[in-house]
Protein backbone atom coordinates (compact mmCIF):
# COMPACT_ATOMS: atom_id res chain seq x y z
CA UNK A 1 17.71 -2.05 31.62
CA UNK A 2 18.66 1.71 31.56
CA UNK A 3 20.20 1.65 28.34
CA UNK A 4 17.71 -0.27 26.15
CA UNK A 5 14.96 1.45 27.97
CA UNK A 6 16.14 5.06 27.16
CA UNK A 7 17.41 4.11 23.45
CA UNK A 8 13.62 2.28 22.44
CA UNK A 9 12.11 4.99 21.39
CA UNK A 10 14.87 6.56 19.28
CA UNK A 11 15.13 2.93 17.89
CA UNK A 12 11.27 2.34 17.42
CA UNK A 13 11.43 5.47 15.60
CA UNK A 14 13.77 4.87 13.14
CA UNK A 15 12.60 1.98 12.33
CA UNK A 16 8.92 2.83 11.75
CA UNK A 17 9.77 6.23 10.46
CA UNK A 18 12.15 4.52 7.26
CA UNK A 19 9.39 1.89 6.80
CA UNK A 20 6.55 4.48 6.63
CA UNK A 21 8.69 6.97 4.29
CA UNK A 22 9.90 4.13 2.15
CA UNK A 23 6.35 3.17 1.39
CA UNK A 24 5.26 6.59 0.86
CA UNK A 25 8.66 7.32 -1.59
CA UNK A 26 7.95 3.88 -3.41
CA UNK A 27 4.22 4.71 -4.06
CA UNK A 28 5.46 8.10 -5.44
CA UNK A 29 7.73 6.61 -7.77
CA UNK A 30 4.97 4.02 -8.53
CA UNK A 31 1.93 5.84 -9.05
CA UNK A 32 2.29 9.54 -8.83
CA UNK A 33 1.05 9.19 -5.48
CA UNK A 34 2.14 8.88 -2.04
CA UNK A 35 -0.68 8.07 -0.15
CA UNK A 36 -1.44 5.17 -2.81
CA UNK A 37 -2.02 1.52 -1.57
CA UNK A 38 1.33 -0.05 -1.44
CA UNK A 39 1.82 -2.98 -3.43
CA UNK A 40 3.34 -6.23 -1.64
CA UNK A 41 6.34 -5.49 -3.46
CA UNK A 42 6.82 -1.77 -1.96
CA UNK A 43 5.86 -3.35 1.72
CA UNK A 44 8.79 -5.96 1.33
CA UNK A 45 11.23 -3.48 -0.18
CA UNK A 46 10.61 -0.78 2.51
CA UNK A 47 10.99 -3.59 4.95
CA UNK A 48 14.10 -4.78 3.81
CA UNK A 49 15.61 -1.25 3.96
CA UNK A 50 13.81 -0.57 8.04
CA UNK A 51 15.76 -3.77 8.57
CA UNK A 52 19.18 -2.66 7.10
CA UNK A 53 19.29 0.83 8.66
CA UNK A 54 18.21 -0.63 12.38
CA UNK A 55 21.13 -2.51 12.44
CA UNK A 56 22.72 0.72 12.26
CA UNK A 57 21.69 2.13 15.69
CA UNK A 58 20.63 -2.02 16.96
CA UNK A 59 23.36 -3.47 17.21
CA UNK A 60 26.20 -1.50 19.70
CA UNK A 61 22.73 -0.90 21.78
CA UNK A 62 21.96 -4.70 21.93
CA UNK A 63 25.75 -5.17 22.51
CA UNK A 64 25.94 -2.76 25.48
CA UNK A 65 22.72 -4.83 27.06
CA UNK A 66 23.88 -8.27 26.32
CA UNK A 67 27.95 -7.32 27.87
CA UNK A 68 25.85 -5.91 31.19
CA UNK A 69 23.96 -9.06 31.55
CA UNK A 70 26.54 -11.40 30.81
CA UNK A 71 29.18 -10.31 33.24
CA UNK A 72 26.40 -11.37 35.96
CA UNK A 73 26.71 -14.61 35.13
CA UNK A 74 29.13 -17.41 36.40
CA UNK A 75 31.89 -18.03 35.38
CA UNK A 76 31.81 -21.95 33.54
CA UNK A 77 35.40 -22.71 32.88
CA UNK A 78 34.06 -25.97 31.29
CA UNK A 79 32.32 -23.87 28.25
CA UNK A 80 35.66 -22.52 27.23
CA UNK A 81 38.94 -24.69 26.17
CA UNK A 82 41.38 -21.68 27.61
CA UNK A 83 41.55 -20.24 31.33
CA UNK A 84 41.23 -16.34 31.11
CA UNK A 85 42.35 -14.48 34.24
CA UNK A 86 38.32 -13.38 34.78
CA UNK A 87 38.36 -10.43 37.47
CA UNK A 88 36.08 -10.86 40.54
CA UNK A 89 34.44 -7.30 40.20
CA UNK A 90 32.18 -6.32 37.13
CA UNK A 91 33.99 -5.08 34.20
CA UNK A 92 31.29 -2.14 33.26
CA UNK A 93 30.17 0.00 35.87
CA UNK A 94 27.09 0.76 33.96
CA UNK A 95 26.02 0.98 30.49
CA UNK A 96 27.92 4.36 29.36
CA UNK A 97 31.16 2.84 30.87
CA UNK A 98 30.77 -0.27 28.98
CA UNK A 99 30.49 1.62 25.57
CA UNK A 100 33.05 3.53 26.23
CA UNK A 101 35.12 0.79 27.57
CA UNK A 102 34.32 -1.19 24.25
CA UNK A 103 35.06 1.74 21.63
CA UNK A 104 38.64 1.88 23.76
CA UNK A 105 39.64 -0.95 23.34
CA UNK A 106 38.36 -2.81 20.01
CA UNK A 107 37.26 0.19 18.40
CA UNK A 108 34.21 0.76 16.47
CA UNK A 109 34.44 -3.09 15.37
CA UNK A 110 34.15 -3.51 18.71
CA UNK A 111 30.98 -2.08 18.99
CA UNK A 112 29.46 -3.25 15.50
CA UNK A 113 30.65 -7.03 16.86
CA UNK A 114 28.22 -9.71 15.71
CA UNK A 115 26.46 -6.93 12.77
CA UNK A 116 26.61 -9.73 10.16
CA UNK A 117 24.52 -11.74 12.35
CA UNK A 118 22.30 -8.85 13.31
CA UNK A 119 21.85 -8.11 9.32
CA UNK A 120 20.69 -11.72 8.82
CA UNK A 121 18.15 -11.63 11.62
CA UNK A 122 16.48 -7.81 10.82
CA UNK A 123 16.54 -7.88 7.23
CA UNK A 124 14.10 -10.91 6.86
CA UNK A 125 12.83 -10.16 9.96
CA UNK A 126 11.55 -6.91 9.65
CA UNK A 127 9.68 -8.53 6.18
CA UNK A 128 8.37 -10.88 8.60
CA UNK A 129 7.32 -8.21 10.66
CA UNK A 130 5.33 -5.30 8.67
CA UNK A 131 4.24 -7.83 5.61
CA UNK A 132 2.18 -10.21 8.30
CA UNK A 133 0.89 -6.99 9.85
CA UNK A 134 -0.11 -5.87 6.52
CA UNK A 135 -2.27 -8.87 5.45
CA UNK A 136 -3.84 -9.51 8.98
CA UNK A 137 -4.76 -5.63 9.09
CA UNK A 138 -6.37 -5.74 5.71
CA UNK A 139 -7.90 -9.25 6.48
CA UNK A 140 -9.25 -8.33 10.01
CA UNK A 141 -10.55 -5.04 8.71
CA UNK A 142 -14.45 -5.18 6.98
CA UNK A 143 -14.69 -3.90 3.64
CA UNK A 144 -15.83 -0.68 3.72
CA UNK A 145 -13.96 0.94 6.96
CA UNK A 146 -11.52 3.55 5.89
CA UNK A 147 -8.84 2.67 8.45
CA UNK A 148 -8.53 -0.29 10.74
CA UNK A 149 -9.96 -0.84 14.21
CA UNK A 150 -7.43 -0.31 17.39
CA UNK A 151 -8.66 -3.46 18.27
CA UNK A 152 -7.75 -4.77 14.74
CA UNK A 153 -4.04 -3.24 14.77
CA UNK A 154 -3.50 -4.59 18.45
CA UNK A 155 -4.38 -8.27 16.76
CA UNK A 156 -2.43 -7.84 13.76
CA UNK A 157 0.49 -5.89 15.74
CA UNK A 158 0.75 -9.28 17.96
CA UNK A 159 0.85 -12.02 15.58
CA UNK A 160 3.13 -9.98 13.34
CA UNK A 161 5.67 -9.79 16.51
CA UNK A 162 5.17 -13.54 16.81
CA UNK A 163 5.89 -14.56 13.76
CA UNK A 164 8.94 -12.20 13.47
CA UNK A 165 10.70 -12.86 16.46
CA UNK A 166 9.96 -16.84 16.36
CA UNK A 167 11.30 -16.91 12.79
CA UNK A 168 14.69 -14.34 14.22
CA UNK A 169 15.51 -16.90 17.05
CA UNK A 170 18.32 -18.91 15.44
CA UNK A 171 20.19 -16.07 14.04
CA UNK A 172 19.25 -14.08 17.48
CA UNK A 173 21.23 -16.52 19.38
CA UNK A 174 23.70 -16.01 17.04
CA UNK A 175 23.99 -12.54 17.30
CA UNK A 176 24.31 -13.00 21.35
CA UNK A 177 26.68 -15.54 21.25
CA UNK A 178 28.93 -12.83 19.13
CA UNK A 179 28.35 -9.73 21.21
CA UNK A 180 29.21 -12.07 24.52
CA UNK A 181 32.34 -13.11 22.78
CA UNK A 182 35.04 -10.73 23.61
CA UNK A 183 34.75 -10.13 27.36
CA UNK A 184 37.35 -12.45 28.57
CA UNK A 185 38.32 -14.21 25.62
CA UNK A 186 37.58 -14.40 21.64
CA UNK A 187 36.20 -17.36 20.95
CA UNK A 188 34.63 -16.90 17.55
CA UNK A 189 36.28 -15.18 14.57
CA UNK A 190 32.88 -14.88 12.80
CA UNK A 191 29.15 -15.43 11.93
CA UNK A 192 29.77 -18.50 10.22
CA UNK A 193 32.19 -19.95 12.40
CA UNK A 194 30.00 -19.29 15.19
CA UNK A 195 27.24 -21.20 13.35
CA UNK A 196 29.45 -24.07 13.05
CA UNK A 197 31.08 -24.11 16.59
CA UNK A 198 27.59 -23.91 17.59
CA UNK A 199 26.16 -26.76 16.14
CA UNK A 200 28.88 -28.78 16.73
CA UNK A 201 29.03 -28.59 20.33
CA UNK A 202 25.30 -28.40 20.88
CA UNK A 203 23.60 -29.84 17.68
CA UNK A 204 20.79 -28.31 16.00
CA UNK A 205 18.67 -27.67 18.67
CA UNK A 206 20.85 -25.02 20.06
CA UNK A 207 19.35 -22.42 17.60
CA UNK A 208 16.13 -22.27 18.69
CA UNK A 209 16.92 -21.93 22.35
CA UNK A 210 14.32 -19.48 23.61
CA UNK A 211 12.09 -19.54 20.82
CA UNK A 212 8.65 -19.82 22.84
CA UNK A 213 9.93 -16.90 25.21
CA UNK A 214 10.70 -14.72 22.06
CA UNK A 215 7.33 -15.65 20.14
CA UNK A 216 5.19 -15.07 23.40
CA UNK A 217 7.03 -11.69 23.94
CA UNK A 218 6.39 -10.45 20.51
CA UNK A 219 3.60 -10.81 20.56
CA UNK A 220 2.35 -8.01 23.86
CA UNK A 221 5.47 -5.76 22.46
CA UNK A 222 4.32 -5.61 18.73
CA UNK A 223 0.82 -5.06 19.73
CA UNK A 224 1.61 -1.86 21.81
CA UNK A 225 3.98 -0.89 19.05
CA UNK A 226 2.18 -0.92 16.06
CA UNK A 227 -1.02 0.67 18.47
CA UNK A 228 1.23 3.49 19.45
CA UNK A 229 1.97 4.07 16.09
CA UNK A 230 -1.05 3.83 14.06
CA UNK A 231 -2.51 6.05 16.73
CA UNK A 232 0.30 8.63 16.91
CA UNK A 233 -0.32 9.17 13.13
CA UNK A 234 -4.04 9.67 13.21
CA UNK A 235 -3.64 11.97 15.79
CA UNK A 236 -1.14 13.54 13.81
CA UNK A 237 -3.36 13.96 10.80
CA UNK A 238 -6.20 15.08 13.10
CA UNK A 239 -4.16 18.22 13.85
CA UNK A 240 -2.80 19.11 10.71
CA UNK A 241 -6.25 18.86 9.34
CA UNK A 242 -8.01 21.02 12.08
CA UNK A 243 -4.70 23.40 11.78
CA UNK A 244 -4.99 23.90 8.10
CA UNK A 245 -8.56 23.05 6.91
């Protein structure tokens, strides 16, 4: 847990950080404007680009997390068609070790393994993440109220997380199946061939494995995110404004 825990907030930052900046570049190109009301076209478009540069600083984190896990797990010498000499001790001492291990010896493909599948899930999911948010904020809101409720962002936050990470599953397992790949043996040579040993061993079915874990999840996770956030910014403002009147 060490590693995701202390990389989060870097993470959470990006991401929010391009979104919000997009938005505000877009509605200055737009409409002269930067604090302008962004169109659903500027939302989706600075969405799209959150998505693409997360994957950036996503993907060796969620590959460090997902190797530490793994190696926990039994051995099943029945999922696998060849018989890798598997070591009874842990291969990673600890998340630092097993980035370092990684970079060694694959290089930084190594520790980008499984982005293709990682671009797949963010891109759209991110859409499906601050466009849901936007509609539910602005539907939950009454007319009239400058800014939304905390009580209205929390709502929105959550069903936005639901909807993103229930809608990510399939190309989230993919993604985990990739970044497992590679500890003892390489049995996928990409995305797509992943996809298809996938579904051909396990059918269909296999894609949304974890699904009602990842939508329930999303939905606390979101809420607290897009809280802290919203918050963080007004209290932002609040200064500047009593700094510089």
């Amino acid at each position: 847990m060490s590693f995701p825990l202390a990389s989060i907030a870097v993470y959470s930052s990006v991401v929010f950080g391009v979104f919000s900046n997009t938005q505000r570049l877009l509605s200055q190109l737009r409409h002269g404007d930067p604090a302008c009301e962004p169109t659903l076209a500027d939302v989706t478009l600075a969405s799209m680009v959150a998505g693409f540069i997360s994957v950036g600083i996503g993907t060796p984190v969620d590959l460090v997390k997902i190797r530490l896990q793994m190696q926990t797990q039994p051995y099943i010498e029945g999922n696998v068609k060849l018989k890798p000499t598997v070591p009874e001790f842990p291969l990673y001492r600890g998340p630092i070790h097993c980035f370092r291990t990684v970079l060694q010896k694959e290089g930084i493909a190594g520790i980008y393994r499984g982005v293709g599948a990682m671009l797949l899930r963010d891109v759209p999911g991110y859409c499906l993440y601050f466009i849901p948010y936007t509609f539910f904020c602005g539907w939950i809101t009454p007319e009239g109220c400058i800014s939304p409720s905390p009580s209205s962002i929390w709502l929105a936050g959550g069903i936005a997380g639901a909807i993103s990470w229930g809608t990510a599953t399939p190309m989230d397992v993919v993604k985990s199946r990739l970044q497992a790949d590679g500890v003892y043996l390489n049995k996928y040579k990409g995305t797509l061939d992943c996809i298809l040993q996938s579904y051909q061993n396990e059918g269909l079915k296999v894609f949304f494995r974890g699904i009602t874990v990842n939508t329930v999840r999303g939905f606390p996770m979101s809420s607290a995110m897009f809280l802290g956030y919203e918050l963080s910014l007004k209290a932002m403002k609040r200064g500047q404004t009593e700094t510089n009147p």
